[in-house]
N, C-alpha and C. Protein backbone atom coordinates (compact mmCIF):
# COMPACT_ATOMS: atom_id res chain seq x y z
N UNK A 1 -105.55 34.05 62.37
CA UNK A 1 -106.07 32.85 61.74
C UNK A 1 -105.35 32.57 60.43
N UNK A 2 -105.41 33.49 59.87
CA UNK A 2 -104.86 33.45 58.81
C UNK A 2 -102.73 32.81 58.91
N UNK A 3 -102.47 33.63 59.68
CA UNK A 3 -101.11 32.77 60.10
C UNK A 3 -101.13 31.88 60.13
N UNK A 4 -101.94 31.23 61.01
CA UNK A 4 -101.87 29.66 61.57
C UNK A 4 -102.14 28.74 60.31
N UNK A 5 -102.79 29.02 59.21
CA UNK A 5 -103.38 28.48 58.06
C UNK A 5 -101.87 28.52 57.68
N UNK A 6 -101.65 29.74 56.83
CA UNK A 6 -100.09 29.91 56.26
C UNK A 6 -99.11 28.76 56.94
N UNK A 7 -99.07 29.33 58.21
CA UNK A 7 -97.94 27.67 58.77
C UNK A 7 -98.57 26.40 58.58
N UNK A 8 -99.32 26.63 58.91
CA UNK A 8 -99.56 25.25 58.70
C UNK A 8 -99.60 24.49 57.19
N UNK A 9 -99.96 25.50 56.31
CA UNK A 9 -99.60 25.10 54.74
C UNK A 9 -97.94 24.74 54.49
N UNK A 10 -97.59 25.87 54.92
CA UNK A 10 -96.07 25.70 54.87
C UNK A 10 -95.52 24.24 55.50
N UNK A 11 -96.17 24.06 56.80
CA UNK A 11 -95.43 22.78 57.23
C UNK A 11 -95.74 21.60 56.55
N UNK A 12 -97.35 21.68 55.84
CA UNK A 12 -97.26 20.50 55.24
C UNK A 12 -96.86 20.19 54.36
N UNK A 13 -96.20 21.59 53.04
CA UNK A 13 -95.51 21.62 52.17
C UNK A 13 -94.55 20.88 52.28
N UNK A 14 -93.51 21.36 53.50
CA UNK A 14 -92.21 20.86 53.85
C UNK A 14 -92.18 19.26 54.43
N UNK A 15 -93.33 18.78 55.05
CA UNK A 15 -93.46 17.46 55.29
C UNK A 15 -93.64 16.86 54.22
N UNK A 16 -94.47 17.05 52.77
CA UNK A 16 -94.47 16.40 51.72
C UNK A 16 -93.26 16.46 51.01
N UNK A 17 -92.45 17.84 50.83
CA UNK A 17 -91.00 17.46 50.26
C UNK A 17 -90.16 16.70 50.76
N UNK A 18 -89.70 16.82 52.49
CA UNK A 18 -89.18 15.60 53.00
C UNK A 18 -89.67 14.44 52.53
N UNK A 19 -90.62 14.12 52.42
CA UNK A 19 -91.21 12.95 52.37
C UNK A 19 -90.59 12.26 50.76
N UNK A 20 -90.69 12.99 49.84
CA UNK A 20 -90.27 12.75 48.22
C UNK A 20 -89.16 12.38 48.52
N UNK A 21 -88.02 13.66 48.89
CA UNK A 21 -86.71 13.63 48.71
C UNK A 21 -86.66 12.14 49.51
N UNK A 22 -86.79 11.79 51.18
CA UNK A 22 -86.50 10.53 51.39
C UNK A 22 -86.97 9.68 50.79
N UNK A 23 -88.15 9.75 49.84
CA UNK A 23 -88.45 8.25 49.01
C UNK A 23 -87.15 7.93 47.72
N UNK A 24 -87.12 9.15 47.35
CA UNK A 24 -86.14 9.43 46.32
C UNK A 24 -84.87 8.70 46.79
N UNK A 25 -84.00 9.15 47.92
CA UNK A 25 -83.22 8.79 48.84
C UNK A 25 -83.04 6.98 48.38
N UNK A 26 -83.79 6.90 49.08
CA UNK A 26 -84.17 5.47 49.62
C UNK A 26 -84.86 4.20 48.24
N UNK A 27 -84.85 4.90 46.97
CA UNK A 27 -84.76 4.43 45.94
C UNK A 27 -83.16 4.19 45.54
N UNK A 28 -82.77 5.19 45.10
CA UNK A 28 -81.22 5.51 45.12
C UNK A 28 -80.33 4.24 45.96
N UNK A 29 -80.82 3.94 46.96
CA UNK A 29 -79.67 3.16 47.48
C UNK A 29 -80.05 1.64 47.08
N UNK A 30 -81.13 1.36 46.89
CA UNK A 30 -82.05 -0.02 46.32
C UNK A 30 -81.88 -0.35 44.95
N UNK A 31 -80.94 0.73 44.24
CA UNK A 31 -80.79 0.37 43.10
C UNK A 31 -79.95 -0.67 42.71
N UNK A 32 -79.90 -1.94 42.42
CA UNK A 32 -78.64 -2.91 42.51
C UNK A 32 -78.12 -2.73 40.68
N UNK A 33 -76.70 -2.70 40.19
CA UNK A 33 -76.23 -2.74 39.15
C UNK A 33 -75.63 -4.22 38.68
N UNK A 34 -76.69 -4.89 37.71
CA UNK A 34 -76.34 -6.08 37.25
C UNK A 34 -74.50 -6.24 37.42
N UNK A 35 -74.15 -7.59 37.23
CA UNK A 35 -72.75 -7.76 37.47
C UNK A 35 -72.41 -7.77 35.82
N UNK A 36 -71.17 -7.56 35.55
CA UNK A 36 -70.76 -8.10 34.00
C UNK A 36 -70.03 -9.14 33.79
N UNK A 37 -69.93 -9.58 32.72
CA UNK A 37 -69.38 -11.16 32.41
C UNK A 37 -67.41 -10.46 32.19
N UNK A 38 -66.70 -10.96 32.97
CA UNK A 38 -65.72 -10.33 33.25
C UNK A 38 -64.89 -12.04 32.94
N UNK A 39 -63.30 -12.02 32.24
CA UNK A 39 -62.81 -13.05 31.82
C UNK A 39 -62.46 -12.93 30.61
N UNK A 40 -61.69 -14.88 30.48
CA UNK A 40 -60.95 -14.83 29.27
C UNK A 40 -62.12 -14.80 28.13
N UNK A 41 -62.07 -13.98 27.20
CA UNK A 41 -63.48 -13.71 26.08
C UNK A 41 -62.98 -14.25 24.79
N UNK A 42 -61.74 -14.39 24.65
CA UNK A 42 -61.18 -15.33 23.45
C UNK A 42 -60.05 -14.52 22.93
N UNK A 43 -58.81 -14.87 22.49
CA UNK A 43 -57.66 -14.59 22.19
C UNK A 43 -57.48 -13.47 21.76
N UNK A 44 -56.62 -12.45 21.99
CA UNK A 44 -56.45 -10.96 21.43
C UNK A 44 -55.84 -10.48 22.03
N UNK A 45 -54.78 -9.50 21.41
CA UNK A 45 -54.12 -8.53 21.86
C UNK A 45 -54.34 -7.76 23.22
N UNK A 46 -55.67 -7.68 23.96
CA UNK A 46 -56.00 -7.49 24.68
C UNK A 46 -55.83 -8.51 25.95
N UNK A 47 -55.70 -7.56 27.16
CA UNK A 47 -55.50 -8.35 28.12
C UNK A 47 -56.74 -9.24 28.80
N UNK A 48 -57.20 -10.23 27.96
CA UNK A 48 -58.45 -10.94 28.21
C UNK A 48 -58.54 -10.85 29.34
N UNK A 49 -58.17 -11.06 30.64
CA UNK A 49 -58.60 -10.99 32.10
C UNK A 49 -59.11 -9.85 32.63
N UNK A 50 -58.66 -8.38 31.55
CA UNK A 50 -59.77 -7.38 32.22
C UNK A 50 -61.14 -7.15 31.18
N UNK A 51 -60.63 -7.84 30.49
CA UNK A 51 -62.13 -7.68 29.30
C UNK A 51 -63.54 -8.17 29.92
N UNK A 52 -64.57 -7.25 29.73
CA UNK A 52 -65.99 -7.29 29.58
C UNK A 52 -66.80 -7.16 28.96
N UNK A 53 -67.38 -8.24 28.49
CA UNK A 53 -67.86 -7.89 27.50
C UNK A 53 -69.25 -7.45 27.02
N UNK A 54 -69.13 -6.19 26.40
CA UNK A 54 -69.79 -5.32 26.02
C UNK A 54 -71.53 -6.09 25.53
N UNK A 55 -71.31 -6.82 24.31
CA UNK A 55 -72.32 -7.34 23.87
C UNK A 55 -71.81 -8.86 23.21
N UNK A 56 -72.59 -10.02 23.31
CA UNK A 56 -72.37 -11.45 23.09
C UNK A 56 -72.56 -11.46 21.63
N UNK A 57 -73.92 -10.18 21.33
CA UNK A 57 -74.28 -10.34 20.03
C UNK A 57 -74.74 -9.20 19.67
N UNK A 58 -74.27 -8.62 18.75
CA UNK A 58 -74.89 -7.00 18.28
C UNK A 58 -74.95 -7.11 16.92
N UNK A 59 -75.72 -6.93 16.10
CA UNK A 59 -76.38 -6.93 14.67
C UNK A 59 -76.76 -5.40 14.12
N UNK A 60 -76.18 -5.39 13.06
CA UNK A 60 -76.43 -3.97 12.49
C UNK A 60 -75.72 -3.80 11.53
N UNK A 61 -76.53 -3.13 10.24
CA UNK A 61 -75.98 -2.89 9.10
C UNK A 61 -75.23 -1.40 8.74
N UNK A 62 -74.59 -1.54 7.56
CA UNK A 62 -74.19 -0.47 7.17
C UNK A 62 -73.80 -0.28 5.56
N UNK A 63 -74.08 0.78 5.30
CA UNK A 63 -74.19 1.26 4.32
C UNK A 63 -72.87 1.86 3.92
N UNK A 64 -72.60 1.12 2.53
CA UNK A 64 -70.69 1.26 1.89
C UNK A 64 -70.78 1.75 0.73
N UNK A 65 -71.63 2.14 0.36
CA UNK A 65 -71.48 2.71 -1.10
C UNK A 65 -72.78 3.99 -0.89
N UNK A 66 -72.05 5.30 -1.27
CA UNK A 66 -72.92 6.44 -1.52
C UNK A 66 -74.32 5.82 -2.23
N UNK A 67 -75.62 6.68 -1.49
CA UNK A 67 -76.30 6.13 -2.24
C UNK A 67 -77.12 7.70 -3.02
N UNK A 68 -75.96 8.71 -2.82
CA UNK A 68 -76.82 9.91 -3.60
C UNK A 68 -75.45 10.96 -3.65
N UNK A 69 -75.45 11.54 -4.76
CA UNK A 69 -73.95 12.38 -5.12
C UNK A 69 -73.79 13.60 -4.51
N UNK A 70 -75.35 14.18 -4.24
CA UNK A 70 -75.35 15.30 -3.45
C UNK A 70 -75.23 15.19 -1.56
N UNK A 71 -74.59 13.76 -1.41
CA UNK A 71 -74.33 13.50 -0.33
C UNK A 71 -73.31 13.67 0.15
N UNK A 72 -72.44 14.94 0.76
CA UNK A 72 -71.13 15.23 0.97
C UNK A 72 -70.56 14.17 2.27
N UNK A 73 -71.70 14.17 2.99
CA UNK A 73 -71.24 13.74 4.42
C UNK A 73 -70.95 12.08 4.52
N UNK A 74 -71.87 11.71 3.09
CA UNK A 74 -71.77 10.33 3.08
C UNK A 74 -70.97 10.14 2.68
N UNK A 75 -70.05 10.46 1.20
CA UNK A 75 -69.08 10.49 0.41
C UNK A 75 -68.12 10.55 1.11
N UNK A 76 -67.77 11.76 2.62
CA UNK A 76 -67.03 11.73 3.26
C UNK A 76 -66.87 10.71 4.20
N UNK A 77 -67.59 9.93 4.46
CA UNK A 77 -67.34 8.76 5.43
C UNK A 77 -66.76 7.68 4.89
N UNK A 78 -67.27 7.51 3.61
CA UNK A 78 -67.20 6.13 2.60
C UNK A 78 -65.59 6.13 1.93
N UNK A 79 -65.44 7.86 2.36
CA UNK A 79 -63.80 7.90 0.90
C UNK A 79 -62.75 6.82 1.56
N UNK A 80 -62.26 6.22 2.42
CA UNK A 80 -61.59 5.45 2.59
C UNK A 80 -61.96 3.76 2.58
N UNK A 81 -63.55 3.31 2.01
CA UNK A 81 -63.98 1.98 2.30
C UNK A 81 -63.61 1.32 0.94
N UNK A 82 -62.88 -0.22 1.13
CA UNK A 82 -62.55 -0.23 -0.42
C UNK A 82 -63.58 -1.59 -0.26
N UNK A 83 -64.86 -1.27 -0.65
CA UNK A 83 -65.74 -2.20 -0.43
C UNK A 83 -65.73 -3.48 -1.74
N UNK A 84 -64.77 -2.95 -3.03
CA UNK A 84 -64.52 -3.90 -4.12
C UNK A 84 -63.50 -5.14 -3.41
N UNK A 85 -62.69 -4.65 -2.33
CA UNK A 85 -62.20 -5.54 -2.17
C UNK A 85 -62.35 -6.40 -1.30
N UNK A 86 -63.64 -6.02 0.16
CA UNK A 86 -64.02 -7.05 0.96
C UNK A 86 -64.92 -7.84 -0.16
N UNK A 87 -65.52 -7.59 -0.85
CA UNK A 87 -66.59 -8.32 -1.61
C UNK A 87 -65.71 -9.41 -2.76
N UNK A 88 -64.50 -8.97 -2.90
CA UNK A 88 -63.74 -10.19 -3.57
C UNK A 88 -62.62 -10.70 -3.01
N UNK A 89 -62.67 -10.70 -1.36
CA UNK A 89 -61.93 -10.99 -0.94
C UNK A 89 -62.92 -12.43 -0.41
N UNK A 90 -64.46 -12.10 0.07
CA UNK A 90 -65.50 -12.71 0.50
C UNK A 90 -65.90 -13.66 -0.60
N UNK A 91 -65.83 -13.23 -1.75
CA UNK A 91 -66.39 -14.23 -3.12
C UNK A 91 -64.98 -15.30 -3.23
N UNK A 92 -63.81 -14.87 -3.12
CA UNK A 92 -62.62 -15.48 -3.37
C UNK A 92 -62.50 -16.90 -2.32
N UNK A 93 -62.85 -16.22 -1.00
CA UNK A 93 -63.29 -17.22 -0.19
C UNK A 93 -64.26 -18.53 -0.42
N UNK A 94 -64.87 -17.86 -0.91
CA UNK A 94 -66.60 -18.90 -1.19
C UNK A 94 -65.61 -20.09 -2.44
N UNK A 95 -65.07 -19.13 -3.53
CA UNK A 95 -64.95 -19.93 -4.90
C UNK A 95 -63.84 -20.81 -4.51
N UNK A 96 -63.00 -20.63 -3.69
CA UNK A 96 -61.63 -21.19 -3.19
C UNK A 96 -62.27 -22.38 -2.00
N UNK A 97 -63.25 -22.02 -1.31
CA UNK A 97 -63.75 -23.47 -1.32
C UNK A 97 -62.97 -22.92 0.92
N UNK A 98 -63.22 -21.84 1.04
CA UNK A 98 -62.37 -21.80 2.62
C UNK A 98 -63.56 -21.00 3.43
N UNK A 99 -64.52 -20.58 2.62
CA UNK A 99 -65.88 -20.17 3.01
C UNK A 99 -67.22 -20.68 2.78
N UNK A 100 -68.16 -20.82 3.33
CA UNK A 100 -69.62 -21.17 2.88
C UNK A 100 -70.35 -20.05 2.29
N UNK A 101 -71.13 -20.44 1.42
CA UNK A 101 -71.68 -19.13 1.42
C UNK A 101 -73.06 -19.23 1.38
N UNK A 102 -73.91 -18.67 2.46
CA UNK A 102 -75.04 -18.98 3.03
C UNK A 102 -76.34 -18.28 2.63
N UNK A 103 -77.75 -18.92 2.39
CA UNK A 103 -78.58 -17.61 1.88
C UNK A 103 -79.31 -17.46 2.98
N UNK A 104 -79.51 -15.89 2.68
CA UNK A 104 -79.22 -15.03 4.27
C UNK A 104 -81.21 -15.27 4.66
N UNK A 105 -82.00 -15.84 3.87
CA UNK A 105 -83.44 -15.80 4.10
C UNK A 105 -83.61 -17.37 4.43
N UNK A 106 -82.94 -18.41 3.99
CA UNK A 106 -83.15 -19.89 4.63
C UNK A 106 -82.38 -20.09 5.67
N UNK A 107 -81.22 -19.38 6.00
CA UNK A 107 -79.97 -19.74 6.54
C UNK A 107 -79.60 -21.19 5.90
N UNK A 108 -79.81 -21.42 4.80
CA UNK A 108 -79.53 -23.01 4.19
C UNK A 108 -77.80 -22.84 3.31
N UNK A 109 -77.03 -23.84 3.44
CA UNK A 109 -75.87 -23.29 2.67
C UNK A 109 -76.17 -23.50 1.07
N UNK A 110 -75.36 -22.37 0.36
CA UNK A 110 -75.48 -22.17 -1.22
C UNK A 110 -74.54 -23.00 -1.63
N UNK A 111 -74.95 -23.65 -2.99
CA UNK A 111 -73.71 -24.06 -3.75
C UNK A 111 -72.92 -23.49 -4.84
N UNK A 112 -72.25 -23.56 -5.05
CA UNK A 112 -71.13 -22.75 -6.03
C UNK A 112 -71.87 -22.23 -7.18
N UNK A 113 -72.91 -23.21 -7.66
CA UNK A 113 -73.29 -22.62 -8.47
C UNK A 113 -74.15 -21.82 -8.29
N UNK A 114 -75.00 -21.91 -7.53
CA UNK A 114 -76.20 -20.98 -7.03
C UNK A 114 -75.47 -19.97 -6.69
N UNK A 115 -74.23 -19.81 -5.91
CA UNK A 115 -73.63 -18.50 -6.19
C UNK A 115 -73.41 -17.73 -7.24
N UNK A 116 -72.56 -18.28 -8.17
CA UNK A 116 -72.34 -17.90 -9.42
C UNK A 116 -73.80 -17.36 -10.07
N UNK A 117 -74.81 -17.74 -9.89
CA UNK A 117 -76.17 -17.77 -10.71
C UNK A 117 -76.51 -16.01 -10.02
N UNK A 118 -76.61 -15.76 -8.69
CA UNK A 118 -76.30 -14.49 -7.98
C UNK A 118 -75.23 -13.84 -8.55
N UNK A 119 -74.28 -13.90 -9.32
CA UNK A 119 -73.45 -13.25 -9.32
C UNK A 119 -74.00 -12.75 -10.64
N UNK A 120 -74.47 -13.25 -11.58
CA UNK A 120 -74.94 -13.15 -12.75
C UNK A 120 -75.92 -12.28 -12.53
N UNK A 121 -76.93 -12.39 -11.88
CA UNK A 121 -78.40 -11.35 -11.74
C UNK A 121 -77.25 -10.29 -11.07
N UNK A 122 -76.45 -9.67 -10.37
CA UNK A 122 -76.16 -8.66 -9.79
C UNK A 122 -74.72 -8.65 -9.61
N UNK A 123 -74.03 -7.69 -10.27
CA UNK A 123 -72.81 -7.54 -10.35
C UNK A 123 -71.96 -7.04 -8.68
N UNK A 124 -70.82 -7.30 -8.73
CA UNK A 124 -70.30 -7.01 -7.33
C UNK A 124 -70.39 -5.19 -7.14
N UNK A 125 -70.41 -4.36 -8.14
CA UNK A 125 -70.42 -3.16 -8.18
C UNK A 125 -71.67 -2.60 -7.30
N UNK A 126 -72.73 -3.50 -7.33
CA UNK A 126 -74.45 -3.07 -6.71
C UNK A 126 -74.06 -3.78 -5.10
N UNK A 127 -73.15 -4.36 -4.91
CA UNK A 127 -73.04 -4.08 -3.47
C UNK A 127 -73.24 -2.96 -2.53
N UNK A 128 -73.91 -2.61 -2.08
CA UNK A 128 -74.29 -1.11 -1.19
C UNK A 128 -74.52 -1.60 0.39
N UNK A 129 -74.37 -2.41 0.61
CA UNK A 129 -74.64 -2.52 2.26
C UNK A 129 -74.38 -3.57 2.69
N UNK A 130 -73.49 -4.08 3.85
CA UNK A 130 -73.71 -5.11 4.76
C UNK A 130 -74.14 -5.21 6.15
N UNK A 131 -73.98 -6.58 6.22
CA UNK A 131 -74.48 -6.41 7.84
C UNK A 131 -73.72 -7.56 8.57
N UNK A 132 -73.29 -6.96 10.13
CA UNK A 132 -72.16 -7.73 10.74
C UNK A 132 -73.02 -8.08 11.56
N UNK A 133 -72.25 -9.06 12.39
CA UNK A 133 -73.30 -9.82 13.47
C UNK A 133 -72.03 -10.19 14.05
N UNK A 134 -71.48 -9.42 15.37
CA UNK A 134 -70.43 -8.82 16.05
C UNK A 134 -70.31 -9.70 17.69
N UNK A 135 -69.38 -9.30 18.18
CA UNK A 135 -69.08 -9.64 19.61
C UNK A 135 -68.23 -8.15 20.12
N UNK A 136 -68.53 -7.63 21.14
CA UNK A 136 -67.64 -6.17 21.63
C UNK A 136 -67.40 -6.72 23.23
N UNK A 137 -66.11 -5.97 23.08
CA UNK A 137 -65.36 -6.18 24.51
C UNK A 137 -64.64 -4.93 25.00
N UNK A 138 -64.92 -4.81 26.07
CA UNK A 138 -63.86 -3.39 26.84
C UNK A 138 -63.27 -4.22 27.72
N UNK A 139 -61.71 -3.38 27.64
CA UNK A 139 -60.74 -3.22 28.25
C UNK A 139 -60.20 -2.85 29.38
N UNK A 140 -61.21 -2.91 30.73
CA UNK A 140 -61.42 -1.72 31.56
C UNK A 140 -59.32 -1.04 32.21
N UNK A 141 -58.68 -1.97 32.29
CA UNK A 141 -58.09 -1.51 32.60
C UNK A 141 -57.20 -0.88 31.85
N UNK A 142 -56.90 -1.30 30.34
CA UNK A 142 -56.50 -0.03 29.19
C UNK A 142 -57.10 0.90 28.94
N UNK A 143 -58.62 0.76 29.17
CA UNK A 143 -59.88 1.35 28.53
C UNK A 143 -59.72 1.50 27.21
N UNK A 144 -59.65 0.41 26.25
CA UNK A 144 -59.64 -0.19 24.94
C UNK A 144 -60.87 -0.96 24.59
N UNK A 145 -61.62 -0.56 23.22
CA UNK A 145 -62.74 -1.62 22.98
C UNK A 145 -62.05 -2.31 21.99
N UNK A 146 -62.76 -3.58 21.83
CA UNK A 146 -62.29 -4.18 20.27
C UNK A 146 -63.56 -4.82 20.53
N UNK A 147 -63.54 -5.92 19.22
CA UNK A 147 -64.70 -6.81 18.58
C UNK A 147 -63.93 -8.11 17.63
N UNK A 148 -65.40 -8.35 17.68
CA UNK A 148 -64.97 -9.74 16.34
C UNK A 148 -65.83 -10.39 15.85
N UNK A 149 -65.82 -10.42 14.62
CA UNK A 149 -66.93 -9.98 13.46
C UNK A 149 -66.81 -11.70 13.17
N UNK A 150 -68.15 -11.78 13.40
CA UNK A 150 -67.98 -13.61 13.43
C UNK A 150 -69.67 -13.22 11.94
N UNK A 151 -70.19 -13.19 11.56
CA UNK A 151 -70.59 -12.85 10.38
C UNK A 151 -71.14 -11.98 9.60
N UNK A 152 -70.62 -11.79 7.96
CA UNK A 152 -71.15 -10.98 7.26
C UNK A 152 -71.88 -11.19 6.22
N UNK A 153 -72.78 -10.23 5.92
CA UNK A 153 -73.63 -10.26 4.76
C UNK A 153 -73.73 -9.15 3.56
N UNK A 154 -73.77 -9.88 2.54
CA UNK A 154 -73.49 -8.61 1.12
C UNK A 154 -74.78 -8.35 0.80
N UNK A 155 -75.03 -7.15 0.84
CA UNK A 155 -76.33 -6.82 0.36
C UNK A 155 -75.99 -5.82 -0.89
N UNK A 156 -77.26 -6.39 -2.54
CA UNK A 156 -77.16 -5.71 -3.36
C UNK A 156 -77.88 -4.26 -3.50
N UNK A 157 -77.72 -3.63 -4.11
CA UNK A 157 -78.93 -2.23 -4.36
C UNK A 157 -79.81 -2.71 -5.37
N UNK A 158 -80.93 -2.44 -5.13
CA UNK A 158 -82.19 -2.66 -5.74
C UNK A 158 -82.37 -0.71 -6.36
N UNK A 159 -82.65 -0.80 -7.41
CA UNK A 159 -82.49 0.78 -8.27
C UNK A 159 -84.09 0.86 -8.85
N UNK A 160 -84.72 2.28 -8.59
CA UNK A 160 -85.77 2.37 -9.31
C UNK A 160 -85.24 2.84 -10.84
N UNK A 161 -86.61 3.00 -11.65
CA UNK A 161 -86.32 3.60 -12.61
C UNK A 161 -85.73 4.49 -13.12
N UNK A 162 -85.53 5.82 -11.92
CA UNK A 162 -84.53 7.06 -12.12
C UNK A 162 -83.44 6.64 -11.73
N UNK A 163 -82.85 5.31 -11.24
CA UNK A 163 -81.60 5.08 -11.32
C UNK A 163 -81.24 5.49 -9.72
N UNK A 164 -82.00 5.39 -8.73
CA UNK A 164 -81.88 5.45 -7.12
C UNK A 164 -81.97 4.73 -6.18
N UNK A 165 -81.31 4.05 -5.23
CA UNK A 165 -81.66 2.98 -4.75
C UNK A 165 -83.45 3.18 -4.31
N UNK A 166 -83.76 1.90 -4.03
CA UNK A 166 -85.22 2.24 -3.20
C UNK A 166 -85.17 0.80 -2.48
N UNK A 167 -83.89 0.05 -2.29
CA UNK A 167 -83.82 -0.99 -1.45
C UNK A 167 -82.88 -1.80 -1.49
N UNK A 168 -82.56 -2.78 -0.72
CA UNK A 168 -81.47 -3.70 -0.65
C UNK A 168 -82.07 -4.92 -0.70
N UNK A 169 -81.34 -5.59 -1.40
CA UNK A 169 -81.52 -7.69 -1.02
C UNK A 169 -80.51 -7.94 -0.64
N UNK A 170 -81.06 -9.13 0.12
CA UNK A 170 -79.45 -9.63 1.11
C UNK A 170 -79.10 -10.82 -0.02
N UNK A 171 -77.70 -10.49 0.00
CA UNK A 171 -76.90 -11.48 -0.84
C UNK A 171 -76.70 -12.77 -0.82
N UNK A 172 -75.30 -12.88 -0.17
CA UNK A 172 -74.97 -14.26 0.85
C UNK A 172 -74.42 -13.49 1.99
N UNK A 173 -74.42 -14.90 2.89
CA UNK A 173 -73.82 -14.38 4.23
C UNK A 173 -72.67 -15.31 4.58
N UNK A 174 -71.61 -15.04 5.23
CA UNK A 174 -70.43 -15.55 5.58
C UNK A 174 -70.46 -16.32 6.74
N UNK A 175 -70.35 -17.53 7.47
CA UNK A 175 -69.49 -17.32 8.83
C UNK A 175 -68.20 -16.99 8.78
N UNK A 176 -67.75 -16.06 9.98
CA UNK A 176 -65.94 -15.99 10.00
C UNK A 176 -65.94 -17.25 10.77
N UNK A 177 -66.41 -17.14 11.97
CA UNK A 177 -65.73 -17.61 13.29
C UNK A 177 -66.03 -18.92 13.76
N UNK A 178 -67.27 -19.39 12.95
CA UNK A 178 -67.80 -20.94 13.31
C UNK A 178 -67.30 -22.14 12.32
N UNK A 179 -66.51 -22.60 12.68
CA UNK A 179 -66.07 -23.39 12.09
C UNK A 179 -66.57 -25.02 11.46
N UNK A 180 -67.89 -25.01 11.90
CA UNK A 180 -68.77 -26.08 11.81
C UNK A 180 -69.57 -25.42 10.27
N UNK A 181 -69.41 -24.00 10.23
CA UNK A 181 -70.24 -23.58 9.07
C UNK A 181 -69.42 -23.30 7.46
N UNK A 182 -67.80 -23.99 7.73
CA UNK A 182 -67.19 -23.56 6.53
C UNK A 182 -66.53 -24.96 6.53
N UNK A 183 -65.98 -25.20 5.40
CA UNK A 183 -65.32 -26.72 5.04
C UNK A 183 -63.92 -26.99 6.05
């Protein structure tokens, strides 16, 4: 009696694992993989006809200026960013009249002077962070990524009393790539 119990446990064991593994199975093949946007994605060194592109729109900031001395790893990332000079390469733009320069909480465009008036409350040195608002593309058949940074934003450091950041304000923001948004 006892046998017949045992097999018979056993078989129904093995009928319930068959049973998983073919659901499992039979998931697996039902899986369909969206298609990608494959084509010309806009002028570049790259062979636009195998480019796919990665993301239409990816947003994310970053941080360009150490924000603590006992930070080796940060210091080490930052030692090559010459962030004095995107920030007056970006202001040079605005004052030269070949950029807009936009406030990043109305999206309304600034005027020269309202820039200048920002420049006054916060020196270009308290620049500590921007943020890009990107396009990415792979290469499949080089297997090369690139991008293109269609806008940026200067964000200042906000300092507590011990002299530490404890936040950022967004500055102005740039378009590169829209040409409806600069003169």
């Amino acid at each position: 009696m006892k046998s017949i119990t045992s097999l018979a446990l056993s078989l129904l064991f093995i009928f319930i694992l068959n049973s998983c593994e073919n659901t499992e199975n039979n998931q697996k093949e039902e899986v369909k993989i969206p298609p990608v946007k494959i084509g010309a994605f806009y002028e570049t060194e790259l062979d636009s006809g195998n480019s796919v592109i990665i993301a239409d729109t990816i947003i994310y900031d970053v941080t360009i200026k150490n924000t603590s001395k006992e930070d080796d790893w940060q210091e080490f990332c930052l030692k090559n960013v010459d962030r004095t000079a995107l920030a007056n390469i970006i202001f040079n733009g605005i004052y030269n009249g070949k950029l807009t320069a936009y406030d990043y909480q109305q999206e309304s465009p600034m005027t020269i002077e309202e820039v200048k008036e920002l420049e006054k409350e916060f020196s270009r040195d308290q620049i500590g962070k921007m943020q890009f608002i990107e396009e990415w593309f792979f290469d499949e058949k080089d297997m090369t990524m690139g991008k293109r940074v269609n806008e940026v934003m200067l964000a200042y450091e906000i300092l507590n009393l011990d002299g530490e950041v404890r936040a950022y304000k967004a500055g102005v923001k740039v378009y590169l790539t829209d040409k409806s948004k600069n003169p």
